[in-house]
C-alpha atoms as a PDB file:
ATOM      1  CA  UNK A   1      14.815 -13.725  -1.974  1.00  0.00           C
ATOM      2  CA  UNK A   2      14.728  -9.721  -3.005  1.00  0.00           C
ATOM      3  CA  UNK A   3      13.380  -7.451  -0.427  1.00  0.00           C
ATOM      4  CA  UNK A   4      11.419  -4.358  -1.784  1.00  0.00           C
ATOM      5  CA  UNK A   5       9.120  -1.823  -0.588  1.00  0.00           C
ATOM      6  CA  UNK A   6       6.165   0.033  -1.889  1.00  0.00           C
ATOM      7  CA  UNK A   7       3.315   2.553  -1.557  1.00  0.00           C
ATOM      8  CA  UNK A   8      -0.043   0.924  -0.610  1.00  0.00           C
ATOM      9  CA  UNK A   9      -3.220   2.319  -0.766  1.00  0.00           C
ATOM     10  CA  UNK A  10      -6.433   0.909   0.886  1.00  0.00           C
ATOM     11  CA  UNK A  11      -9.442   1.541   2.868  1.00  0.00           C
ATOM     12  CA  UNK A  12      -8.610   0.471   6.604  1.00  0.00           C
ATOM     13  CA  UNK A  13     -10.416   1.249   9.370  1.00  0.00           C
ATOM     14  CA  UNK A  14      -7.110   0.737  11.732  1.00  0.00           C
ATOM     15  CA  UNK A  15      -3.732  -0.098  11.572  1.00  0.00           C
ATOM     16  CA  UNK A  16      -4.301  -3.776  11.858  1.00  0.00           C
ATOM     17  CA  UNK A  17      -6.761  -4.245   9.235  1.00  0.00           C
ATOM     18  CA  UNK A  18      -4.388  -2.209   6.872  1.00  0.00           C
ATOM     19  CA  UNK A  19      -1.908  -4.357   8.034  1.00  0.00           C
ATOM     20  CA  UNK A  20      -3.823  -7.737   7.064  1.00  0.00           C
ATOM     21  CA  UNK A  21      -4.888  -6.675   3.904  1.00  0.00           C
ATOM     22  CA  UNK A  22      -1.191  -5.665   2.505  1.00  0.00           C
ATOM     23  CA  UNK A  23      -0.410  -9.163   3.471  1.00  0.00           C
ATOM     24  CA  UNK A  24      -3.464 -10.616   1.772  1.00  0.00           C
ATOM     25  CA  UNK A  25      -2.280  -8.981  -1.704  1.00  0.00           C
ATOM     26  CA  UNK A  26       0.733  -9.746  -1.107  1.00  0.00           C
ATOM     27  CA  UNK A  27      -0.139 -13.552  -0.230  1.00  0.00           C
ATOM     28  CA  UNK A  28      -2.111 -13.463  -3.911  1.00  0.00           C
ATOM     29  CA  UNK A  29       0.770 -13.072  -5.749  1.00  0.00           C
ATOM     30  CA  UNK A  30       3.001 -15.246  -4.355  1.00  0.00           C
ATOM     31  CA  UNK A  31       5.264 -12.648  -1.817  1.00  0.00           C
ATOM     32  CA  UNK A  32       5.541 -12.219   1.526  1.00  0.00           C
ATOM     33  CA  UNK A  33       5.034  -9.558   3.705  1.00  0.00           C
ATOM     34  CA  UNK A  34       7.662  -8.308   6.121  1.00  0.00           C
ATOM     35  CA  UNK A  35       6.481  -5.289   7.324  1.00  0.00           C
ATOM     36  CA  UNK A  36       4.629  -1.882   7.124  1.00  0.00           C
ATOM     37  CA  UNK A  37       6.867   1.193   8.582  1.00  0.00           C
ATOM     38  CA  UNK A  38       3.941   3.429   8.296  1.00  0.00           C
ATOM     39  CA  UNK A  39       0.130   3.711   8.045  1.00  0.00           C
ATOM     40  CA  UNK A  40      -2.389   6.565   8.464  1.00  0.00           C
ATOM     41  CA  UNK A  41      -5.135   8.025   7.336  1.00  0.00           C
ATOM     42  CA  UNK A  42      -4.441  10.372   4.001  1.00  0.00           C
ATOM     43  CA  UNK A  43      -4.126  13.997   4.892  1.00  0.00           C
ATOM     44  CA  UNK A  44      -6.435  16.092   3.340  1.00  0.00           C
ATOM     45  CA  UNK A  45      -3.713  18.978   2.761  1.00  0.00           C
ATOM     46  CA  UNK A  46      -0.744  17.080   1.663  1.00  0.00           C
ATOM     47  CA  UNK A  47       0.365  16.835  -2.011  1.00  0.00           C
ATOM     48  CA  UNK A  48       1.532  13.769  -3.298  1.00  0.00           C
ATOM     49  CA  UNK A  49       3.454  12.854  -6.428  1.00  0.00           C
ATOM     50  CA  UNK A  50       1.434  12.175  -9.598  1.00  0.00           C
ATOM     51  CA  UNK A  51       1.554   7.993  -8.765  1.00  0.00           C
ATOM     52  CA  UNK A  52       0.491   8.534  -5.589  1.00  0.00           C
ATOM     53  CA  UNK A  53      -2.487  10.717  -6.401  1.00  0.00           C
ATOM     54  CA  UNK A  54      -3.593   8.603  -9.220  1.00  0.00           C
ATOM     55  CA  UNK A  55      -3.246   5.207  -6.857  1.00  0.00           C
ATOM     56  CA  UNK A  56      -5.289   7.191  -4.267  1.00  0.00           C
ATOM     57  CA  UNK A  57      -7.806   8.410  -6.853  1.00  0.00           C
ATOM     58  CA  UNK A  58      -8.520   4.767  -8.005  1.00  0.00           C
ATOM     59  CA  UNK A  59      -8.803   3.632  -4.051  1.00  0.00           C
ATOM     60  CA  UNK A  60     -11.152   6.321  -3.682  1.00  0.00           C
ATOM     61  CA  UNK A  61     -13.943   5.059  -6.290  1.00  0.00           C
ATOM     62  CA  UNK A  62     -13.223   1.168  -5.029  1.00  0.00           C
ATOM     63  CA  UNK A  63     -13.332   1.019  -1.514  1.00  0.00           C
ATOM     64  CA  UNK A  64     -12.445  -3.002  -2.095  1.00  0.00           C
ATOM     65  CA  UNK A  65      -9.089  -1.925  -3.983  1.00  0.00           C
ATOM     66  CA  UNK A  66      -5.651  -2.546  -2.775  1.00  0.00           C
ATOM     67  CA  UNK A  67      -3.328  -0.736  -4.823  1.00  0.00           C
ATOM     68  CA  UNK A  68       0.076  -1.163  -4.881  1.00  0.00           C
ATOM     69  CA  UNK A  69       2.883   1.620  -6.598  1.00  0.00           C
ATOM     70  CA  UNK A  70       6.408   0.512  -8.093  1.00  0.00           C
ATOM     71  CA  UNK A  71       7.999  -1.998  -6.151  1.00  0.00           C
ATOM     72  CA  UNK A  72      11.677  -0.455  -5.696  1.00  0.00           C
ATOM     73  CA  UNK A  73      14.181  -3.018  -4.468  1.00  0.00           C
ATOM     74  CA  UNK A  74      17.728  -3.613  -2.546  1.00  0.00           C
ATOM     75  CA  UNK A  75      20.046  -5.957  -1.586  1.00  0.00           C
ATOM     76  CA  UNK A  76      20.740  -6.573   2.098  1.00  0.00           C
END
């Protein structure tokens, strides 16, 4: 088993529901979920890095969209 993390971005009305949802996608493609360290609402004055503001662009237009950055690994 490799553990990785990533950058998720959803709709979520609340920390739980953010919570479940990671784990569904993550359930659909065979992985398991471990954790989330953190989740909040997107600052509206923050700059993120290209990725980021293209994954939050596409979560903005589908507000059923879980999307999911580069999964960056280690060993433990």
């Amino acid at each position: 088993m490799k553990r990785a993390f990533t950058v998720v971005t959803t709709w979520a009305r609340h920390y739980d529901e953010f919570k479940r949802k990671c784990g569904q996608m993550a359930e659909t493609h065979g992985w398991m979920l471990l954790g989330v360290e953190r989740a909040s609402p997107v600052p509206d004055d923050r700059i993120f890095s290209n990725d980021v503001e293209d994954m939050l662009e596409r979560t903005r237009e589908n507000r059923e969209a879980i999307i999911y950055g580069t999964f960056h690994s280690f060993l433990r």
